[in-house]
C-alpha atoms as a PDB file:
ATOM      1  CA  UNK A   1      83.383  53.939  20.608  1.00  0.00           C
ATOM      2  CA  UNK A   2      84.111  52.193  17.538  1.00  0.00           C
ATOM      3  CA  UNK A   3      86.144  49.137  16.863  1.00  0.00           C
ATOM      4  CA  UNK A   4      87.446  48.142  13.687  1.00  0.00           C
ATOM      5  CA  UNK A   5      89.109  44.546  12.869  1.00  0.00           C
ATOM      6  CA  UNK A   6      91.579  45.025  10.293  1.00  0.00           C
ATOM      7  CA  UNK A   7      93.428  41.732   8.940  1.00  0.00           C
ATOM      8  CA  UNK A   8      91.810  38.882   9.982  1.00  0.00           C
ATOM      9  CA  UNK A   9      93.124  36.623   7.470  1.00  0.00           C
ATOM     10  CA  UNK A  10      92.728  32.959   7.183  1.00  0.00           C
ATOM     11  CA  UNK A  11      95.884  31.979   5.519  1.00  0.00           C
ATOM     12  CA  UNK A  12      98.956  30.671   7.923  1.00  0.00           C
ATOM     13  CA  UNK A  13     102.198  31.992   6.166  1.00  0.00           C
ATOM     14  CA  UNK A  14     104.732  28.520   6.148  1.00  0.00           C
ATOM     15  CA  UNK A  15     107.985  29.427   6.429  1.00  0.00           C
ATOM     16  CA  UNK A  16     110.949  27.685   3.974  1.00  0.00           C
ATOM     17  CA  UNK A  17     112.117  25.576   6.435  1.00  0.00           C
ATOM     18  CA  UNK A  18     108.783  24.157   7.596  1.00  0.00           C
ATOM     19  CA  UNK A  19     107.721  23.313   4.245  1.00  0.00           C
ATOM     20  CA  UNK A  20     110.651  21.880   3.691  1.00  0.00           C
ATOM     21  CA  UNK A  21     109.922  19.822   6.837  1.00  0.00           C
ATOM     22  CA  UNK A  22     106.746  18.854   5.999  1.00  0.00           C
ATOM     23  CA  UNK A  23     107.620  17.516   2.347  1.00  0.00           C
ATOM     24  CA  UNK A  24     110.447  15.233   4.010  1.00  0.00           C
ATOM     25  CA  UNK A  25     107.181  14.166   6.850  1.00  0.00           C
ATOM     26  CA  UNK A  26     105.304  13.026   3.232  1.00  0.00           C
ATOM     27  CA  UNK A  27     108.343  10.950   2.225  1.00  0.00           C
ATOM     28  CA  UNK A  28     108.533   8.858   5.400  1.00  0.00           C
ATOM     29  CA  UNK A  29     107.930   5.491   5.136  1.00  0.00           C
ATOM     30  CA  UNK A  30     104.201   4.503   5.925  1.00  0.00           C
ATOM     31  CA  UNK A  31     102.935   7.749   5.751  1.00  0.00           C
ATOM     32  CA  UNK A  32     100.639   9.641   3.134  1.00  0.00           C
ATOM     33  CA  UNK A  33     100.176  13.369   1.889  1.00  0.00           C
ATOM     34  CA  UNK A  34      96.552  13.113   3.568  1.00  0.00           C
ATOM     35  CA  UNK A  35      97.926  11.811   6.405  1.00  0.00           C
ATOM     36  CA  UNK A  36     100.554  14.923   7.379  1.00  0.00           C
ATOM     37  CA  UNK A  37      98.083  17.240   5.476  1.00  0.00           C
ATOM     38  CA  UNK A  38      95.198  16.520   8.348  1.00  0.00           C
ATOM     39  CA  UNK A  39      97.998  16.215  11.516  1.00  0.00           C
ATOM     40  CA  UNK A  40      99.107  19.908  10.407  1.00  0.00           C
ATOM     41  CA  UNK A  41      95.794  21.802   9.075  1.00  0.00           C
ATOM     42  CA  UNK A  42      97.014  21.750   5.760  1.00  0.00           C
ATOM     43  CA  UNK A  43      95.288  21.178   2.343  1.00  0.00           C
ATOM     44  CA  UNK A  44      96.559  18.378   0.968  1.00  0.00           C
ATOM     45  CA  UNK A  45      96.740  19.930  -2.804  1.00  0.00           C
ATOM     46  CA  UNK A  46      99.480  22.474  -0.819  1.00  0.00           C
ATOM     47  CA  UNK A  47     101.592  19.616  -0.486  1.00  0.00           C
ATOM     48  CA  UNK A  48     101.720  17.922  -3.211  1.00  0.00           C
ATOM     49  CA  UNK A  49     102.351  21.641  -5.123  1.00  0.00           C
ATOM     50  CA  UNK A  50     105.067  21.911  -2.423  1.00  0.00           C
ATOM     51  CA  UNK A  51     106.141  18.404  -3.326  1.00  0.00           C
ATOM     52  CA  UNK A  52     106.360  19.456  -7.061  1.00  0.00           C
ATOM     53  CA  UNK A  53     108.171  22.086  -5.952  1.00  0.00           C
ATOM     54  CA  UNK A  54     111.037  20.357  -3.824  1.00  0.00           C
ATOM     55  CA  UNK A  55     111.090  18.269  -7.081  1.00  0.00           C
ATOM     56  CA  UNK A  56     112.114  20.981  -9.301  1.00  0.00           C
ATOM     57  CA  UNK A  57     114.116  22.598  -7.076  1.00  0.00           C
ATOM     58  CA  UNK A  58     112.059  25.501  -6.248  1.00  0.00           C
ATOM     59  CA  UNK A  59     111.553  25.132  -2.784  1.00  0.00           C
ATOM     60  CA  UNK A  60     112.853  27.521  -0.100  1.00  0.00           C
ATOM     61  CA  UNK A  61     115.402  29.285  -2.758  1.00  0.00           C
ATOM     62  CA  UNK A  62     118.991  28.221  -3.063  1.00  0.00           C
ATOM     63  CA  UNK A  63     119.780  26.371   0.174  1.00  0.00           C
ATOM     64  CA  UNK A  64     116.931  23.976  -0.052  1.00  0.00           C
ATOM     65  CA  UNK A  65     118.453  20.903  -1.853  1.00  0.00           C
ATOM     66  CA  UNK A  66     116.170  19.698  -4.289  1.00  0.00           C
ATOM     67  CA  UNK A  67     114.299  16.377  -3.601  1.00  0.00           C
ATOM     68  CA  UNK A  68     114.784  14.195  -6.297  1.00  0.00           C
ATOM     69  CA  UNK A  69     113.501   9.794  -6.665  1.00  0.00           C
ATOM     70  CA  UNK A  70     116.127   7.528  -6.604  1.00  0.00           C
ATOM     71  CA  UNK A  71     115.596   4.473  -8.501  1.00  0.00           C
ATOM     72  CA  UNK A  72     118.481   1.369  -7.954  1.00  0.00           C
ATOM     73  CA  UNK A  73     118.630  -0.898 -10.738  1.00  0.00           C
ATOM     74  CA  UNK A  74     121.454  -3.441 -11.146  1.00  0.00           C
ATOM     75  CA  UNK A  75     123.760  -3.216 -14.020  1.00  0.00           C
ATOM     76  CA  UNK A  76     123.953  -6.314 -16.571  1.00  0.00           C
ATOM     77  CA  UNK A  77     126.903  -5.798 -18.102  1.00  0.00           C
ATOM     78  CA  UNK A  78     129.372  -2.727 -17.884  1.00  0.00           C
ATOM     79  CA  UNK A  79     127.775   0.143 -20.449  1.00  0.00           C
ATOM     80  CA  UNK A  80     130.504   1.030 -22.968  1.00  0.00           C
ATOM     81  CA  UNK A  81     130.751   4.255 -24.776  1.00  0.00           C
ATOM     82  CA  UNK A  82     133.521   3.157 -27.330  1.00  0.00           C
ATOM     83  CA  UNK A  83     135.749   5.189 -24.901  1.00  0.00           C
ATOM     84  CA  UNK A  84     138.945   3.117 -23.156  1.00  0.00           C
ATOM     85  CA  UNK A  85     138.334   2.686 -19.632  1.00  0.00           C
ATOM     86  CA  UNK A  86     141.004   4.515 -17.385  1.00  0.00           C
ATOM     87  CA  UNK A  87     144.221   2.374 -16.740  1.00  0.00           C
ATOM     88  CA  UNK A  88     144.979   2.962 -13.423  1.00  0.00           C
ATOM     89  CA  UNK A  89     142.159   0.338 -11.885  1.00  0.00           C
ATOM     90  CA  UNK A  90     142.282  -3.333 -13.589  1.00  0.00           C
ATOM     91  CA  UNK A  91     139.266  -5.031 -15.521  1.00  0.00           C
ATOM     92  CA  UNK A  92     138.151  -7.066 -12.537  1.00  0.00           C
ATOM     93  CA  UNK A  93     137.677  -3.524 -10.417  1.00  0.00           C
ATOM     94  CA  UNK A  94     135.916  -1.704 -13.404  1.00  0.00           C
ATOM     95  CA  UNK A  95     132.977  -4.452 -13.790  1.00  0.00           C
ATOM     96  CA  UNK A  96     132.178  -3.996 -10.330  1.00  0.00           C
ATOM     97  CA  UNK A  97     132.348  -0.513  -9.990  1.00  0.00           C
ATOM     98  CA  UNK A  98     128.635   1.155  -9.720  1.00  0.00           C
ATOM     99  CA  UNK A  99     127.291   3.046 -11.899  1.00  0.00           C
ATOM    100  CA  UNK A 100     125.065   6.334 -10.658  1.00  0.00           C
ATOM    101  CA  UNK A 101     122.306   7.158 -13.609  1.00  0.00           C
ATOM    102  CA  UNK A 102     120.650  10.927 -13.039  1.00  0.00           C
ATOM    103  CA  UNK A 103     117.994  12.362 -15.044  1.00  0.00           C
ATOM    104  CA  UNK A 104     117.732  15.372 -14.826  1.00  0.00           C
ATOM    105  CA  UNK A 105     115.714  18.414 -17.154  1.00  0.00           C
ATOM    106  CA  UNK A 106     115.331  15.578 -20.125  1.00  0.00           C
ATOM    107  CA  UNK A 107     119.328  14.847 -19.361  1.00  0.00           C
ATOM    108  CA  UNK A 108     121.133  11.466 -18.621  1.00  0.00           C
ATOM    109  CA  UNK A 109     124.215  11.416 -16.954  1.00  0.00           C
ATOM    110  CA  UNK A 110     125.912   8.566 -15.888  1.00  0.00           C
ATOM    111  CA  UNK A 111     128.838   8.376 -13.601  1.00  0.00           C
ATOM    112  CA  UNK A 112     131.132   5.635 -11.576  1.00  0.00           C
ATOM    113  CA  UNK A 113     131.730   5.559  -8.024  1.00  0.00           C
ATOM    114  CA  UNK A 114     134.753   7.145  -8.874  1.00  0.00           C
ATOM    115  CA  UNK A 115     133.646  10.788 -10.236  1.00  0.00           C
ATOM    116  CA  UNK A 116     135.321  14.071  -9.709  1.00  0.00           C
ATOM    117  CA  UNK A 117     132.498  15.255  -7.260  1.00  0.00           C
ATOM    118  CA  UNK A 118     133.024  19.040  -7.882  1.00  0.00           C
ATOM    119  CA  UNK A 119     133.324  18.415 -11.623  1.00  0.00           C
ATOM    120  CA  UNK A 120     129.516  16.397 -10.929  1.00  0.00           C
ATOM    121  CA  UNK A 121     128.322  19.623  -9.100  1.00  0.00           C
ATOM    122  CA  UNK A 122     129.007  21.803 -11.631  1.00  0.00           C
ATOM    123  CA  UNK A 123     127.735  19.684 -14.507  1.00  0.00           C
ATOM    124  CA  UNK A 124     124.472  19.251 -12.409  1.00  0.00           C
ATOM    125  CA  UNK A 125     123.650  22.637 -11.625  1.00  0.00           C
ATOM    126  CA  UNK A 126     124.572  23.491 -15.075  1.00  0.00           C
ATOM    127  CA  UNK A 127     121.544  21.197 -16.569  1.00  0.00           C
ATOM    128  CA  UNK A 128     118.997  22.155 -13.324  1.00  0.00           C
ATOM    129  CA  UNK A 129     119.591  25.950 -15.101  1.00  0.00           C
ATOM    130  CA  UNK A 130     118.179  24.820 -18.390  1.00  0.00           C
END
């Protein structure tokens, strides 16, 4: 009798959602790539391409939000496009509303605390395309 071993393959297949899970372990305060990398057999270069990945958006197709840093920076004085600021809320409100600053694809947008969020979804997803 003869007995053949077909497909013994070394490579674990990660699912979407466990990459996904294991990107969002990295970002945890106090812990390191090398750190989750070692705790789950992983290499640690397949996180940090995974990371890249969640970055761009490219992780786990369309449901996976993309994983974007956040930097919070206070605001010395309001910006002003030349544009009059909307009447309805006086000067006093407007200084302290925030501002939100994306980059995104070589893009700037900046928007108040007061933004039309579907109007911000479709202007975002229109510059992640490009």
């Amino acid at each position: 009798m003869q007995v053949n071993v077909l497909g013994a393959e070394r490579r674990r297949r990660w699912s979407s959602d466990e990459k996904v899970r294991l990107v969002e372990e990295t970002l945890q305060p106090g812990e390191t790539v090398c750190g989750v990398a070692r705790r789950h057999g992983v290499a640690h270069s397949l996180l940090f391409t995974w990371r890249r990945q969640a970055r761009q958006g490219r992780l786990g197709g369309d449901a996976v939000p993309a994983l974007v840093p956040v930097e919070i920076t206070s605001v010395a004085a309001p910006i002003s496009n030349g544009a009059p600021q909307p009447a309805s809320s006086p000067p006093a409100q407007r200084a302290r509303a925030g501002i939100i600053e994306i980059e995104l694809g070589g893009c700037r947008v900046r928007v108040d605390r007061d933004v039309d969020v579907e109007a911000l979804q479709r202007v975002l997803e229109l510059l992640r395309r490009r």
